[in-house]
C-alpha atoms as a PDB file:
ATOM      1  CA  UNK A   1      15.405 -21.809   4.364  1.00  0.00           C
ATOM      2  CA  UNK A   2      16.681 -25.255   4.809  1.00  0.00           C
ATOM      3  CA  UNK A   3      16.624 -27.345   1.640  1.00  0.00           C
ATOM      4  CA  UNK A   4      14.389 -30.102   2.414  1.00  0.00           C
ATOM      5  CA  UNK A   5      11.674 -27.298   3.641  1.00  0.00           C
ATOM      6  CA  UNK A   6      11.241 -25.595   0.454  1.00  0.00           C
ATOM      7  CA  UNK A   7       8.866 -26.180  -1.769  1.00  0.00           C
ATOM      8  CA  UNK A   8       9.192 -28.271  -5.019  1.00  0.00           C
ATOM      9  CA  UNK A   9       7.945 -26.227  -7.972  1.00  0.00           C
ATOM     10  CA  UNK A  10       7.069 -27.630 -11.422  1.00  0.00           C
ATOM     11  CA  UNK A  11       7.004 -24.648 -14.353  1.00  0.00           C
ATOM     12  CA  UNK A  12       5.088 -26.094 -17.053  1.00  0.00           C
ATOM     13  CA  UNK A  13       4.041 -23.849 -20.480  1.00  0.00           C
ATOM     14  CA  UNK A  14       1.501 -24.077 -22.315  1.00  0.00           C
ATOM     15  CA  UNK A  15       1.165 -23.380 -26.103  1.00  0.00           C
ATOM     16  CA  UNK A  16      -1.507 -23.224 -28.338  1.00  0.00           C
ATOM     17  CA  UNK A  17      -1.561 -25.214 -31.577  1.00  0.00           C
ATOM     18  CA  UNK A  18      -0.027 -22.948 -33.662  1.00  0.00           C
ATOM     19  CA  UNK A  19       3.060 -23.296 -31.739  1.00  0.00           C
ATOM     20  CA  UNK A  20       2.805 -20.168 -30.056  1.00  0.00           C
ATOM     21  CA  UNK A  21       3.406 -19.765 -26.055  1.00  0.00           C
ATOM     22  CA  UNK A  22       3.447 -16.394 -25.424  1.00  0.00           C
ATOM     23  CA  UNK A  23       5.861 -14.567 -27.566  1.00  0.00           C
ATOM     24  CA  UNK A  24       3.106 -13.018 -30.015  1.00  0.00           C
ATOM     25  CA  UNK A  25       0.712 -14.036 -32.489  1.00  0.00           C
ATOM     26  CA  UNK A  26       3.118 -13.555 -35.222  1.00  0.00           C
ATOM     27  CA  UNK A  27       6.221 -15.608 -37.494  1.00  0.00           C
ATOM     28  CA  UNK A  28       8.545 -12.529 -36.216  1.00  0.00           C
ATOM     29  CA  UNK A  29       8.270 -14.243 -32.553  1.00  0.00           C
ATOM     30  CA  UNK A  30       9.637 -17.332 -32.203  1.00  0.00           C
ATOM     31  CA  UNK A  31       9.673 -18.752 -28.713  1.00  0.00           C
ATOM     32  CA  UNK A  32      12.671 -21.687 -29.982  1.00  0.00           C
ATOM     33  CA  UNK A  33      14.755 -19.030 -31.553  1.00  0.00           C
ATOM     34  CA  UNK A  34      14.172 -16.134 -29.309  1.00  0.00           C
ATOM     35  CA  UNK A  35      14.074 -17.419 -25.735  1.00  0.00           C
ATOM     36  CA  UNK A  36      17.502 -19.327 -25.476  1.00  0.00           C
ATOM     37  CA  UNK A  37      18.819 -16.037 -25.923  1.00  0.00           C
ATOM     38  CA  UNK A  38      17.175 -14.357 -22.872  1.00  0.00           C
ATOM     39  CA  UNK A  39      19.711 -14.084 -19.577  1.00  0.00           C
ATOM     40  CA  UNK A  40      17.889 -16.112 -16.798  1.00  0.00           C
ATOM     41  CA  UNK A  41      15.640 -17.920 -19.265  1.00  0.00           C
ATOM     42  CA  UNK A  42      17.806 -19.411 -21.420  1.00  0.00           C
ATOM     43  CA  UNK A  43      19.238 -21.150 -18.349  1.00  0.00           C
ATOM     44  CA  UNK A  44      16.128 -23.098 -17.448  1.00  0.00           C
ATOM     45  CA  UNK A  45      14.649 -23.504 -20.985  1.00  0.00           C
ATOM     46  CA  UNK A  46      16.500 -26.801 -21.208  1.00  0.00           C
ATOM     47  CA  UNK A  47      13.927 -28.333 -18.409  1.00  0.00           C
ATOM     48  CA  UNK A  48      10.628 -27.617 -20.510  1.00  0.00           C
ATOM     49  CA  UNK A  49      12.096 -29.935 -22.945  1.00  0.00           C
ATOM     50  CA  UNK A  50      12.770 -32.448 -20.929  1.00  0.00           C
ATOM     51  CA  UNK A  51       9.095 -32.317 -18.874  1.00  0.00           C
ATOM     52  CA  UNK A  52       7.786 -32.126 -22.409  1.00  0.00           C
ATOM     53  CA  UNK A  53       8.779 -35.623 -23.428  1.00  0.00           C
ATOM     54  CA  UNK A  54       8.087 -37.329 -20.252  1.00  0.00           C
ATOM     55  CA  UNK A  55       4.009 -36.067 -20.075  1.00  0.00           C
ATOM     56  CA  UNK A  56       2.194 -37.800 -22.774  1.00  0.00           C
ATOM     57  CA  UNK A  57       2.810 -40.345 -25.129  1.00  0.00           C
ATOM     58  CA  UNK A  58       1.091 -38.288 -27.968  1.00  0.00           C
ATOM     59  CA  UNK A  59       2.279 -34.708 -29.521  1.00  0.00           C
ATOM     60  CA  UNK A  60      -0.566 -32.583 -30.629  1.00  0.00           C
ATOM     61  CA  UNK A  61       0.297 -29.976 -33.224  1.00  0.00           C
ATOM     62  CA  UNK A  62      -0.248 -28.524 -36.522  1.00  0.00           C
ATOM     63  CA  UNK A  63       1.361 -28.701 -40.065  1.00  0.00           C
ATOM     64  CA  UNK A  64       2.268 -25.124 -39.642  1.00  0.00           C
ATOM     65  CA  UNK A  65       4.399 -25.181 -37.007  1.00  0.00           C
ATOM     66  CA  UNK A  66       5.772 -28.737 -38.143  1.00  0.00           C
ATOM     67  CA  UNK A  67       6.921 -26.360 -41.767  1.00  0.00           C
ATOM     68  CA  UNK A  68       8.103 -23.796 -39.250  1.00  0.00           C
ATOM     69  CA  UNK A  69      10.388 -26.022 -38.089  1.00  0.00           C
ATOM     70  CA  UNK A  70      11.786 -27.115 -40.804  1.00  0.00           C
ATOM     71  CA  UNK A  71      10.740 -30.292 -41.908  1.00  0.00           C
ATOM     72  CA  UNK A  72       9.669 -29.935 -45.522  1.00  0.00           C
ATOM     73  CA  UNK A  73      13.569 -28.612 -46.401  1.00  0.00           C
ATOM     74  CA  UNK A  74      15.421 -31.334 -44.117  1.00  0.00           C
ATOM     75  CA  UNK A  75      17.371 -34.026 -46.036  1.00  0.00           C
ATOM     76  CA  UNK A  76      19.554 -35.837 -42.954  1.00  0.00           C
ATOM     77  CA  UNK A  77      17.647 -38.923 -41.872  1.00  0.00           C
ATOM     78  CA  UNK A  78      16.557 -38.154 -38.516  1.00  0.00           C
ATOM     79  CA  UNK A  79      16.903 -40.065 -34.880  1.00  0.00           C
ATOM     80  CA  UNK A  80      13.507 -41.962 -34.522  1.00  0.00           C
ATOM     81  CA  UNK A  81      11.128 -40.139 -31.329  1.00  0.00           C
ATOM     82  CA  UNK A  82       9.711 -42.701 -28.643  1.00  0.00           C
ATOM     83  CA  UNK A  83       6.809 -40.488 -29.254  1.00  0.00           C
ATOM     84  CA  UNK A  84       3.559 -40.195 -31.474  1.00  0.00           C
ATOM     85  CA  UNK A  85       2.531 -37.310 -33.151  1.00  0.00           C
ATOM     86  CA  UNK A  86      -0.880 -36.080 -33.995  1.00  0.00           C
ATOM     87  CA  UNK A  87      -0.912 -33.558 -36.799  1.00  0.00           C
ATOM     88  CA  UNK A  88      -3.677 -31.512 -37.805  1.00  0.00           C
ATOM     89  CA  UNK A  89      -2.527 -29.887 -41.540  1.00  0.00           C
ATOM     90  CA  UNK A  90      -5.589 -28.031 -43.090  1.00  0.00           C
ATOM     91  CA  UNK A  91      -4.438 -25.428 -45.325  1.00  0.00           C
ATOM     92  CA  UNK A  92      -1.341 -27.780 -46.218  1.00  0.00           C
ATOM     93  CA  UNK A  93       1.749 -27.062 -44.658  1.00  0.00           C
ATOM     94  CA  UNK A  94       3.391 -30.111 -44.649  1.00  0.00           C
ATOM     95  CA  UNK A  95       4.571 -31.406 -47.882  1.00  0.00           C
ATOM     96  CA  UNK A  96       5.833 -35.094 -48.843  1.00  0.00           C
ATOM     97  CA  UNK A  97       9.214 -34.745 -47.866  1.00  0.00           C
ATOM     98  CA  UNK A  98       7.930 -33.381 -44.460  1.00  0.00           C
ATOM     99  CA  UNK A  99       5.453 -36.262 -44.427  1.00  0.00           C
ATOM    100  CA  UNK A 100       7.986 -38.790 -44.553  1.00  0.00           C
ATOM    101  CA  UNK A 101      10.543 -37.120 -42.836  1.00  0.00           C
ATOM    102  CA  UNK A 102       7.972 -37.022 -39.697  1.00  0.00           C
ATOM    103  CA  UNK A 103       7.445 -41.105 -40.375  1.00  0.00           C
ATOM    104  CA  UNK A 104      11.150 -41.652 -40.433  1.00  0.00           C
ATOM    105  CA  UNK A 105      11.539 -39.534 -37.131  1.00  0.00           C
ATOM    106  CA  UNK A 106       8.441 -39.643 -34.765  1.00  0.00           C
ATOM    107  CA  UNK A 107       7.531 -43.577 -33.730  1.00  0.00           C
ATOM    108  CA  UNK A 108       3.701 -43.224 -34.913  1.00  0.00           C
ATOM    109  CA  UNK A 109       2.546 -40.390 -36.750  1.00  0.00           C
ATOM    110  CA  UNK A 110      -1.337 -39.474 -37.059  1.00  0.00           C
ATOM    111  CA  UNK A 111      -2.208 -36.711 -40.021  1.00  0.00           C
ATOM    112  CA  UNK A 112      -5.187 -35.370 -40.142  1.00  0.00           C
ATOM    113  CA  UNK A 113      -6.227 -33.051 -43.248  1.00  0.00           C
ATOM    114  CA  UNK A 114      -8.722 -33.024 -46.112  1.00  0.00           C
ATOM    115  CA  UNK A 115      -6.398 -31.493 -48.848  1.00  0.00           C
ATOM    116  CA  UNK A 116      -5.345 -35.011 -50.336  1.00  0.00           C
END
């Protein structure tokens, strides 16, 4: 098939809020850790991220996947996001460090939680 005939295909995924796509509904499974080692995957995984930033100006998560991450233990200053963040964090998750480590990194950041 001649290249201007076939079709253009956009692959989005979609996660829930805990950070989960489709890997399981446990910590063992970690899509970020597990897919960039999968032959004909890891390949195209670079895309997502890049559609990812360009669909919305907000981020919607939660504190636990934001402590998955890392973000309570990090200590380097980190590149500030063009992007704003919406946090829900109910049990907490997040902890001060994280807190300000998401300030210093996203451009606004929204946190939602009644455990203050």
């Amino acid at each position: 098939m001649e290249a201007s005939k076939r079709p253009i295909n956009t692959l989005f995924m979609l996660m829930s809020l805990d950070g989960k796509i489709n890997s399981g509904d446990s910590d063992e499974l970690d899509v970020d850790r597990d897919w960039c080692k999968i032959d004909g995957v890891k390949e195209g995984l670079h895309q997502y991220y890049e559609i990812e930033k360009t669909t919305d100006w907000y981020s919607l998560n939660t504190g636990r996947v934001m402590a998955k991450i890392g973000v309570n233990e990090r200590i380097e200053k980190p590149a500030k996001m063009d992007c704003r963040f919406i946090i829900i964090d109910r049990k907490p998750h997040l902890n001060e460090k994280g807190i300000e480590y998401l300030c210093n990194w996203v451009d606004t950041l929204f946190l939602f939680t009644d455990q203050w």
